[in-house]
C-alpha atoms as a PDB file:
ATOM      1  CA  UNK A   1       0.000   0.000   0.000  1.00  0.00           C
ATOM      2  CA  UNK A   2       1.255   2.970  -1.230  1.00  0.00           C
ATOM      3  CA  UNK A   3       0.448   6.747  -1.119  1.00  0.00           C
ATOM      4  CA  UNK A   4       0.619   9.053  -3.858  1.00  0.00           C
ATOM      5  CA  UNK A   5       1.320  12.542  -4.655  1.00  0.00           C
ATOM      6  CA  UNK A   6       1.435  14.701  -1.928  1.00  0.00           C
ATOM      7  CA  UNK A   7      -0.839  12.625  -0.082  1.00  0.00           C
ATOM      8  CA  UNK A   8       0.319  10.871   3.293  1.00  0.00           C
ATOM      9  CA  UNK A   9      -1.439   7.466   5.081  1.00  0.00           C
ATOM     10  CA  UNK A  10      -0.887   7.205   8.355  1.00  0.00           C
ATOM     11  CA  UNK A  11      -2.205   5.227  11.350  1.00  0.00           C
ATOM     12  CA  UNK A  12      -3.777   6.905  13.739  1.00  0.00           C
ATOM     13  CA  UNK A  13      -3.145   6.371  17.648  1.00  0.00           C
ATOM     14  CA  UNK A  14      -5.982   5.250  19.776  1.00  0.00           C
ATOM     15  CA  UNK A  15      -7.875   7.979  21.337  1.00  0.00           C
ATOM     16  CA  UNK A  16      -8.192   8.836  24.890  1.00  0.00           C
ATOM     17  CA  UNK A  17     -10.654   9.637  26.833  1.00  0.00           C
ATOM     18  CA  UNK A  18     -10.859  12.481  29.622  1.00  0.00           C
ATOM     19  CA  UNK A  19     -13.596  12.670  32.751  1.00  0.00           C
ATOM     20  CA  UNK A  20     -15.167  16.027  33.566  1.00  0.00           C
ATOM     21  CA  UNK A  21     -15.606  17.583  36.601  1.00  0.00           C
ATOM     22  CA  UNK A  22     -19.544  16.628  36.086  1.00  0.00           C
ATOM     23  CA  UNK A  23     -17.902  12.581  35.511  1.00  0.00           C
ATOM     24  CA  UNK A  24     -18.525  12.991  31.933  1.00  0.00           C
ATOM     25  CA  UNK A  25     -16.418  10.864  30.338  1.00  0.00           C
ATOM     26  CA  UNK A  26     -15.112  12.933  26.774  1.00  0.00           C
ATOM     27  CA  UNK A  27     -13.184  11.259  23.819  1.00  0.00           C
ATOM     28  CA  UNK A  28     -10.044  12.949  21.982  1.00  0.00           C
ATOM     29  CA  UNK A  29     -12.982  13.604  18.584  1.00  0.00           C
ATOM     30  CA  UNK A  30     -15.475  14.989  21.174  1.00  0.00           C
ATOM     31  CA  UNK A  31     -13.746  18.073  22.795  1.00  0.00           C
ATOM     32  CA  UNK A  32     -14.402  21.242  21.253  1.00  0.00           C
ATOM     33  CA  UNK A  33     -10.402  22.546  22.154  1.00  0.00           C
ATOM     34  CA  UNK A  34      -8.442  19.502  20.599  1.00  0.00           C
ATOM     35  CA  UNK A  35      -8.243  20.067  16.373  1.00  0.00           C
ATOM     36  CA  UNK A  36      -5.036  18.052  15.946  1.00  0.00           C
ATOM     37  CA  UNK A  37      -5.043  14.295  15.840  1.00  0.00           C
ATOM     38  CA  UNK A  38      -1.370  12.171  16.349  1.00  0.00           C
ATOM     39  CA  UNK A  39      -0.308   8.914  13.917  1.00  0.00           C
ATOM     40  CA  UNK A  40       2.214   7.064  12.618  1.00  0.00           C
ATOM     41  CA  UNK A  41       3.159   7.751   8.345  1.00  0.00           C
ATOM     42  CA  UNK A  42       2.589   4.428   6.843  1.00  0.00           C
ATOM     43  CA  UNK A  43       3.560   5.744   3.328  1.00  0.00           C
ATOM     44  CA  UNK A  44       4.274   8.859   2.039  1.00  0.00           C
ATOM     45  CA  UNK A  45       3.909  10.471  -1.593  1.00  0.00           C
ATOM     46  CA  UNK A  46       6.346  10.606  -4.254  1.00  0.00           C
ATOM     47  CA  UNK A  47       6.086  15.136  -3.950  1.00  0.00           C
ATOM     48  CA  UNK A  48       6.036  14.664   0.033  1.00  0.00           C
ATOM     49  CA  UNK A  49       9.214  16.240   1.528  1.00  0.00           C
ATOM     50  CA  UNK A  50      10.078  16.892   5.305  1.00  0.00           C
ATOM     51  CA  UNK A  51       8.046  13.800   5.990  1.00  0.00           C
ATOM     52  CA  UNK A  52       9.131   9.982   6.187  1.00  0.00           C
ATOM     53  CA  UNK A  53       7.830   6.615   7.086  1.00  0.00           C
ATOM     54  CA  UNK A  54       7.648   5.980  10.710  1.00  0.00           C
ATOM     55  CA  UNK A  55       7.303   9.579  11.920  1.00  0.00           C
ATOM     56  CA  UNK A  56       4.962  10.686  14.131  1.00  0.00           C
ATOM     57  CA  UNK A  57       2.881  13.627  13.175  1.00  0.00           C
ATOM     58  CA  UNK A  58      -0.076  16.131  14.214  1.00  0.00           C
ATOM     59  CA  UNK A  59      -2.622  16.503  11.523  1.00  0.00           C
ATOM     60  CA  UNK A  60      -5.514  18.596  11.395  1.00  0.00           C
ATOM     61  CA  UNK A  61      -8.770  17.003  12.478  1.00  0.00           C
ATOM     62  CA  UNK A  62     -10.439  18.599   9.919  1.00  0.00           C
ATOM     63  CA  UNK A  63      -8.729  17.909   6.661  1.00  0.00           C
ATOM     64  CA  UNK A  64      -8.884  14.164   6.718  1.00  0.00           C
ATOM     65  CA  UNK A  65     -10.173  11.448   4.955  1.00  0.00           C
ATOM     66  CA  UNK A  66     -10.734   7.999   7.017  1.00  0.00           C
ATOM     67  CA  UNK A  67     -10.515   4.593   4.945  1.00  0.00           C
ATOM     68  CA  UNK A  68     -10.661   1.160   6.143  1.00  0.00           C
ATOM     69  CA  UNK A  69      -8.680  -1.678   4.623  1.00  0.00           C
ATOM     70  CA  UNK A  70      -8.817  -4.912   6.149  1.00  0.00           C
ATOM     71  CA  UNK A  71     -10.788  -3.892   9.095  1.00  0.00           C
ATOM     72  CA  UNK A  72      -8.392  -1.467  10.144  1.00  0.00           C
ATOM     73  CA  UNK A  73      -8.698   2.383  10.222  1.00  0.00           C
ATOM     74  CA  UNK A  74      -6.148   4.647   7.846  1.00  0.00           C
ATOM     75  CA  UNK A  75      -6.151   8.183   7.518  1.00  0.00           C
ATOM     76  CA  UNK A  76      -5.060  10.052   4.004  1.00  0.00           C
ATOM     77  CA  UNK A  77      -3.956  13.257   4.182  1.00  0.00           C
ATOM     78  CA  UNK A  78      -2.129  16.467   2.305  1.00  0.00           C
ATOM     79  CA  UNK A  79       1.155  17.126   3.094  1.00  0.00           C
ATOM     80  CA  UNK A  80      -0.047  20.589   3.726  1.00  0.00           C
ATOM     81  CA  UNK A  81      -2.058  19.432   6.519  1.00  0.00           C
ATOM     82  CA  UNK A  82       0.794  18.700   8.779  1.00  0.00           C
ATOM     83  CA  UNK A  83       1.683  20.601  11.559  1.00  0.00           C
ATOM     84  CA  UNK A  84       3.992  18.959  13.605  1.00  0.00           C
ATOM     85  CA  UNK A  85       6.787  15.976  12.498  1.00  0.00           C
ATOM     86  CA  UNK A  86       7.940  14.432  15.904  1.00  0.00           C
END
């Protein structure tokens, strides 16, 4: 599996959850003040630079695409959509 262009698939890490002063238990994709997600590059673009296999990396919440292959969740995004390279 391969990306291309300056697309980027990654794995995304499991989400946490957070309890409320109310006991409300809250997931990473329900808060209102989290808009970056964290995951691991699975394959990177031939026009992706800066980026490489196995890096961690922030990516906008809101400019991804989910996919599932084989039962297991993917994310595709732009290049341009990464904000931080751990």
């Amino acid at each position: 599996m391969k990306a291309v262009g300056r697309n980027i698939l990654i794995k995304p890490f499991k989400k946490g959850t957070e309890k409320t002063k109310g006991g409300l238990l809250l997931s990473e994709g329900q808060r209102a003040d989290v808009r970056y997600h964290k995951g691991k590059v699975l394959s990177t673009g031939d026009q992706v630079c800066g980026i490489n296999t196995d890096d961690e990396i922030f990516f906008d919440k809101s400019s991804y695409h989910r996919i599932d292959i084989d039962n297991e969740n993917y994310c595709i995004v732009k290049d341009t959509d990464v904000v931080i390279v751990l």
